[in-house]
C-alpha atoms as a PDB file:
ATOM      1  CA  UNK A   1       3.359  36.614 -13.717  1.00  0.00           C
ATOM      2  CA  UNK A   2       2.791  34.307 -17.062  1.00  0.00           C
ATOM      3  CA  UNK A   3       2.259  36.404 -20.072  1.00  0.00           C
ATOM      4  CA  UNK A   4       3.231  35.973 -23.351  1.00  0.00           C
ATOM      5  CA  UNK A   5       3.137  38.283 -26.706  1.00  0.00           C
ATOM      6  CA  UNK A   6       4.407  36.836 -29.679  1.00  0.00           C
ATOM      7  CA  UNK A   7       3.795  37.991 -33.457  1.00  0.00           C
ATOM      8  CA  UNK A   8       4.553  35.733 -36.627  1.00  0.00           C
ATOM      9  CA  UNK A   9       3.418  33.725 -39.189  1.00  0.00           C
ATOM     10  CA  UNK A  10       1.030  30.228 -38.731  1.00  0.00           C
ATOM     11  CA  UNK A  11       3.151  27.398 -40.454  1.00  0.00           C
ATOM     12  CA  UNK A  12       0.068  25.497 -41.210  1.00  0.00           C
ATOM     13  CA  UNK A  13      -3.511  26.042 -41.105  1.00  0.00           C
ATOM     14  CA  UNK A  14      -5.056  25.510 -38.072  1.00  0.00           C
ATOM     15  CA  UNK A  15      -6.709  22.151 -36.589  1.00  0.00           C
ATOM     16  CA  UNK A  16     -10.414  22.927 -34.737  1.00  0.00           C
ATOM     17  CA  UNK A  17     -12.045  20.287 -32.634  1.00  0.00           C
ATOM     18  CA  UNK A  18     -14.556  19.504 -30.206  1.00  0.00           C
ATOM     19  CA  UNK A  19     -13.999  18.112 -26.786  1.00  0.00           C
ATOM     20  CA  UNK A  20     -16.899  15.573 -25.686  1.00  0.00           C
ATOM     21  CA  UNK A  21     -18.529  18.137 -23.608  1.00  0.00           C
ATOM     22  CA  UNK A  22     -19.006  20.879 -26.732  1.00  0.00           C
ATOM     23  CA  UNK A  23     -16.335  22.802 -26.488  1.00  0.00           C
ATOM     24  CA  UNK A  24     -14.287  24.150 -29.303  1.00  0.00           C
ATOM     25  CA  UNK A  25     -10.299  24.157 -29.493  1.00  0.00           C
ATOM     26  CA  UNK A  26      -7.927  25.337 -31.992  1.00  0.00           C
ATOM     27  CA  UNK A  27      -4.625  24.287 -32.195  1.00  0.00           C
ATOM     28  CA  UNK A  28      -2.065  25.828 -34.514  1.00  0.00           C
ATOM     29  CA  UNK A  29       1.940  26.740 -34.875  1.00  0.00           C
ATOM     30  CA  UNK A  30       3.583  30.175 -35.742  1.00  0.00           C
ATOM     31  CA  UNK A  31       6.893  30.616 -36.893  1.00  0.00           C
ATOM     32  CA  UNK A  32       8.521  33.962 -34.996  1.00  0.00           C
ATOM     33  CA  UNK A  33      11.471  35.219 -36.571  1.00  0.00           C
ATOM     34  CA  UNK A  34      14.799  36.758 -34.221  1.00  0.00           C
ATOM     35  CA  UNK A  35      15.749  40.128 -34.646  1.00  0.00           C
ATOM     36  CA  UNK A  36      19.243  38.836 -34.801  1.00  0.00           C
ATOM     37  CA  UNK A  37      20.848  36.750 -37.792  1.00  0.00           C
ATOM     38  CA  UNK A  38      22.878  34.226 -37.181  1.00  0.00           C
ATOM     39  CA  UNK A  39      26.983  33.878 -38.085  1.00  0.00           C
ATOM     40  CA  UNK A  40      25.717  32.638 -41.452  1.00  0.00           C
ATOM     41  CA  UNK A  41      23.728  36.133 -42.072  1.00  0.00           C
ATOM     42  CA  UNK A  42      20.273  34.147 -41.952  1.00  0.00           C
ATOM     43  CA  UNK A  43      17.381  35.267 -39.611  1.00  0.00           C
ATOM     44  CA  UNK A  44      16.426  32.354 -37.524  1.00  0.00           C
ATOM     45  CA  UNK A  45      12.821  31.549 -36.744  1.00  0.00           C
ATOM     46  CA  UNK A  46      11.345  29.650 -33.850  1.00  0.00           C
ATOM     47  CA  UNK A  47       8.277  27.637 -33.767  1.00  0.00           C
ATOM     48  CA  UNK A  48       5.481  27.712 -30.706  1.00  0.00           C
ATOM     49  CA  UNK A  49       2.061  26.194 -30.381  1.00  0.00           C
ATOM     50  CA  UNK A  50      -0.915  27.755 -30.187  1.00  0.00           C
ATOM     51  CA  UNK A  51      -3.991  26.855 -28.068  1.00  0.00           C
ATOM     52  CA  UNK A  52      -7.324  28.701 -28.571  1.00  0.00           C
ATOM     53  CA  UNK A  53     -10.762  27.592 -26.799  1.00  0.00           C
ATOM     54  CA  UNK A  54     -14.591  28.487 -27.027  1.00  0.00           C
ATOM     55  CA  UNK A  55     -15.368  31.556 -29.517  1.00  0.00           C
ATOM     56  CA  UNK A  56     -11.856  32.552 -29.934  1.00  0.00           C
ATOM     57  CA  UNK A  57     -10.730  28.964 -31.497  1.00  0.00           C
ATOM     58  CA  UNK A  58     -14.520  29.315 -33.500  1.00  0.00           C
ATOM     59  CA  UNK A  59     -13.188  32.654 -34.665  1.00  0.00           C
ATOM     60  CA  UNK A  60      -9.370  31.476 -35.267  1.00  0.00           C
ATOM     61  CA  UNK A  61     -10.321  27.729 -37.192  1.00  0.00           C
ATOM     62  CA  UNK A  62     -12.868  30.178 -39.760  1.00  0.00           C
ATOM     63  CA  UNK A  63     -10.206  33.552 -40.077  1.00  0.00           C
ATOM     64  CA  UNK A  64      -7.000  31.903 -40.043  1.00  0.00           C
ATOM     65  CA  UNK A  65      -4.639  29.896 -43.005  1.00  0.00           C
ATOM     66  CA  UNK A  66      -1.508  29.151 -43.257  1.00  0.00           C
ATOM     67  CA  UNK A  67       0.719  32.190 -44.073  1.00  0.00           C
ATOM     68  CA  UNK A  68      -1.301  34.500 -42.031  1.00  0.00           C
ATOM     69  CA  UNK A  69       0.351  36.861 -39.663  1.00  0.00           C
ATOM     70  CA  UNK A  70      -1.045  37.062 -36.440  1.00  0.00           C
ATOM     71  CA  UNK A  71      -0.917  38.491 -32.813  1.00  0.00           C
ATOM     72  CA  UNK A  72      -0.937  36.595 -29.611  1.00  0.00           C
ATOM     73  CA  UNK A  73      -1.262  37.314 -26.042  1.00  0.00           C
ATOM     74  CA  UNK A  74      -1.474  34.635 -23.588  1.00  0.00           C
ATOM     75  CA  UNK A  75       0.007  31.786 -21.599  1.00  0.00           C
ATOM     76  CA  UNK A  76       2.837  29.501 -21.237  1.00  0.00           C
ATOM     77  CA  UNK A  77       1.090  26.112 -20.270  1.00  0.00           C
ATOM     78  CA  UNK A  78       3.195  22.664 -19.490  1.00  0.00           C
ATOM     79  CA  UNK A  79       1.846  19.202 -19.848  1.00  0.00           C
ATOM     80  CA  UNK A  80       2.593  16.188 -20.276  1.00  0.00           C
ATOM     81  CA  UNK A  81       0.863  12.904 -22.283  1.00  0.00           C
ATOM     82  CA  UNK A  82       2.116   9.367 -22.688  1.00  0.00           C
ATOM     83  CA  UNK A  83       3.144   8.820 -26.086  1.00  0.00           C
ATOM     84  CA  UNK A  84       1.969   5.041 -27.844  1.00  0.00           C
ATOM     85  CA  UNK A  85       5.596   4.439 -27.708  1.00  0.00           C
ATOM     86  CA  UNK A  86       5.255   4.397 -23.902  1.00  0.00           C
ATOM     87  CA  UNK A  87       7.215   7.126 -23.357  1.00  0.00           C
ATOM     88  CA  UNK A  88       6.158  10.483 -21.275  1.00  0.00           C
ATOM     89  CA  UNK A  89       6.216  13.126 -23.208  1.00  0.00           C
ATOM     90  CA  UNK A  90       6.503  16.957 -22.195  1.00  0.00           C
ATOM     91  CA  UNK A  91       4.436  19.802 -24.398  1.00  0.00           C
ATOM     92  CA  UNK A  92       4.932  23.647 -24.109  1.00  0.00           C
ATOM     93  CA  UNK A  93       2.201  25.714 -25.675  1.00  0.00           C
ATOM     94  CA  UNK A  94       0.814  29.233 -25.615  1.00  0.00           C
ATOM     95  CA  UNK A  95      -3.263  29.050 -24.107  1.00  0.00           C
ATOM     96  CA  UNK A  96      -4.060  32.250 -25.884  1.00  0.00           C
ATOM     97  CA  UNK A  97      -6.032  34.726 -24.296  1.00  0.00           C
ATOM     98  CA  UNK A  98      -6.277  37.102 -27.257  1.00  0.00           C
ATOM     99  CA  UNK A  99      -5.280  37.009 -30.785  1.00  0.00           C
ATOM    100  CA  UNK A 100      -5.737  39.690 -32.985  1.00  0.00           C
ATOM    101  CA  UNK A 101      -5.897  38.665 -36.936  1.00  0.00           C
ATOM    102  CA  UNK A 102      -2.942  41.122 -38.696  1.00  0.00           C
ATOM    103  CA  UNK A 103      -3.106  40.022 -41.976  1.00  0.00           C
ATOM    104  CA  UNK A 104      -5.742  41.384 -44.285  1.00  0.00           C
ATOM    105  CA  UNK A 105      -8.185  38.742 -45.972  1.00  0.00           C
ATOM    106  CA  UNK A 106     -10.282  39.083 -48.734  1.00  0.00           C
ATOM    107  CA  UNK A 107     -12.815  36.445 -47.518  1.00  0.00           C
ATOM    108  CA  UNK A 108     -12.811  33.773 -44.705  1.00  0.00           C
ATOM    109  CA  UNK A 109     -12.955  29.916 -45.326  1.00  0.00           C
ATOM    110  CA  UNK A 110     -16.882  30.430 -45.796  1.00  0.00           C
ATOM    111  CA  UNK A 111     -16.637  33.197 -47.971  1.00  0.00           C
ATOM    112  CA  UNK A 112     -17.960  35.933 -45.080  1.00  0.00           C
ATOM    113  CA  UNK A 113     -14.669  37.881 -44.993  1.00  0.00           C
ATOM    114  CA  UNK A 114     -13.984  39.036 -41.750  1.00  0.00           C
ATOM    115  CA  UNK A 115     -11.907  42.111 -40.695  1.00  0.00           C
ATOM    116  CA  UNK A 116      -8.684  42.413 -39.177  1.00  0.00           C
ATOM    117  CA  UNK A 117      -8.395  42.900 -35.304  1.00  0.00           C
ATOM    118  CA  UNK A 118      -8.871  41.855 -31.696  1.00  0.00           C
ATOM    119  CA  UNK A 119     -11.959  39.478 -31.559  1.00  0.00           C
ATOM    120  CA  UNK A 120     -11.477  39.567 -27.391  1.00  0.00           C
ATOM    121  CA  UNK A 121     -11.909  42.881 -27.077  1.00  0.00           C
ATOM    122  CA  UNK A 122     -15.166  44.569 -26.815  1.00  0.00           C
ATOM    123  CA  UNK A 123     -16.115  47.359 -29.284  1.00  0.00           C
ATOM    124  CA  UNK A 124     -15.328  50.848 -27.730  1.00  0.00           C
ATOM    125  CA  UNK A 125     -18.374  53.138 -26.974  1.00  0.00           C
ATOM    126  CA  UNK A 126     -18.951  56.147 -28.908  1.00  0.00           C
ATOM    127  CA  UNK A 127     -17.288  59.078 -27.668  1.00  0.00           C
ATOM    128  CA  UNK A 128     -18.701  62.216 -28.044  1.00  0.00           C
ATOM    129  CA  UNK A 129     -16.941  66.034 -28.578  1.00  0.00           C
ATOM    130  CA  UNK A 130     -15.595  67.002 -25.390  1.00  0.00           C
ATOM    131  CA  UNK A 131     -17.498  70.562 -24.597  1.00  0.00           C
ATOM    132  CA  UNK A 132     -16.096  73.258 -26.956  1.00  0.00           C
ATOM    133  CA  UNK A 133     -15.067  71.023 -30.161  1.00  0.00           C
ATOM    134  CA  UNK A 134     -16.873  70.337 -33.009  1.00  0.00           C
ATOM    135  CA  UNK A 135     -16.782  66.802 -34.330  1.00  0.00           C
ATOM    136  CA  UNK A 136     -16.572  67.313 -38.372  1.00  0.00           C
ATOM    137  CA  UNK A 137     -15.185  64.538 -41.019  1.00  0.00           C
ATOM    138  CA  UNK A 138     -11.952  65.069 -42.060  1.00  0.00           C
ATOM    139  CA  UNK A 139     -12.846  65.548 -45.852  1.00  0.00           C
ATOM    140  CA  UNK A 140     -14.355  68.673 -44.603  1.00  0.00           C
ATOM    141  CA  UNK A 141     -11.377  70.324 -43.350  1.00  0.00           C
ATOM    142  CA  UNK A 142     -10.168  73.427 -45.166  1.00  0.00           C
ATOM    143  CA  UNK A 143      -6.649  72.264 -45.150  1.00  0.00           C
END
C-alpha cells in the first residue's frame, strides 16, 4: 500500500503548466510541522512536493497561495532526471489524489472566491427524513 496524508502550509505559491499534449500540472511545496520540538524547544518543519494533474492542478494553480493551509491525500512517487550538471538526480514527491483547500479565502486569483473543501469528491445526494422524523431548520427548534 502507498498512501500518504499530510496537512501544512504551501511555502510558495504554486507553479501550473501544460504538458505538450494539454494536460495541466501543478507543482507546489508544503511545509509540515512535527508534533515534537526539538532539544532547542523549536518545532521543526519538513518540506514535501506536491504534484497535482488535470482539474485538480486547474483547481489548485486558481485556489491556492502561498500561506494557505491545505490537505493532501496521495502518493509517494520516485524519479529520477539528469541534471545540466550531468549528474542523475533523484526526486521524491507526493502525486496527489485529493486535496482539500483548509484555509478560508475571500476570493481566488480571478476574483471568483471559491469555498473551502474536497474538490475530488462528489457532492453527496440529498437525504431525506428517515420514516417517522420530521426534517425542520434548526432556528425553529423550541430550545
Amino acid at each position: 500500500m502507498n498512501k500518504v496524508f499530510l496537512i501544512g502550509n504551501l511555502v510558495k505559491d504554486p507553479d501550473v503548466r501544460t504538458t505538450a499534449g494539454g494536460t495541466s500540472v501543478c507543482t507546489f511545496r508544503i511545509a509540515v510541522t512535527r508534533r515534537f520540538q526539538n532539544q532547542q524547544g523549536e518545532r521543526v518543519s519538513d518540506f514535501f512536493d506536491v504534484v497535482s494533474w488535470r482539474q485538480l492542478a486547474d483547481l489548485c494553480g486558481r485556489y491556492l497561495a502561498k500561506g494557505r493551509k491545505v490537505a493532501v491525500a496521495g502518493e509517494l512517487q520516485t524519479r529520477t532526471y539528469d541534471a545540466k550538471d550531468g549528474t542523475k538526480r533523484y526526486v521524491t514527491e507526493i502525486v496527489a489524489d485529493e486535496i482539500e483547500f483548509l484555509t478560508p479565502r475571500e476570493g481566488g486569483r480571478d476574483g471568483s472566491g471559491a469555498p473551502g473543501g474536497d474538490y475530488n469528491r462528489p457532492e453527496p445526494a440529498q437525504q431525506q427524513a428517515p420514516e417517522g422524523f420530521i426534517d425542520i431548520e434548526d432556528d425553529q427548534l423550541p430550545f
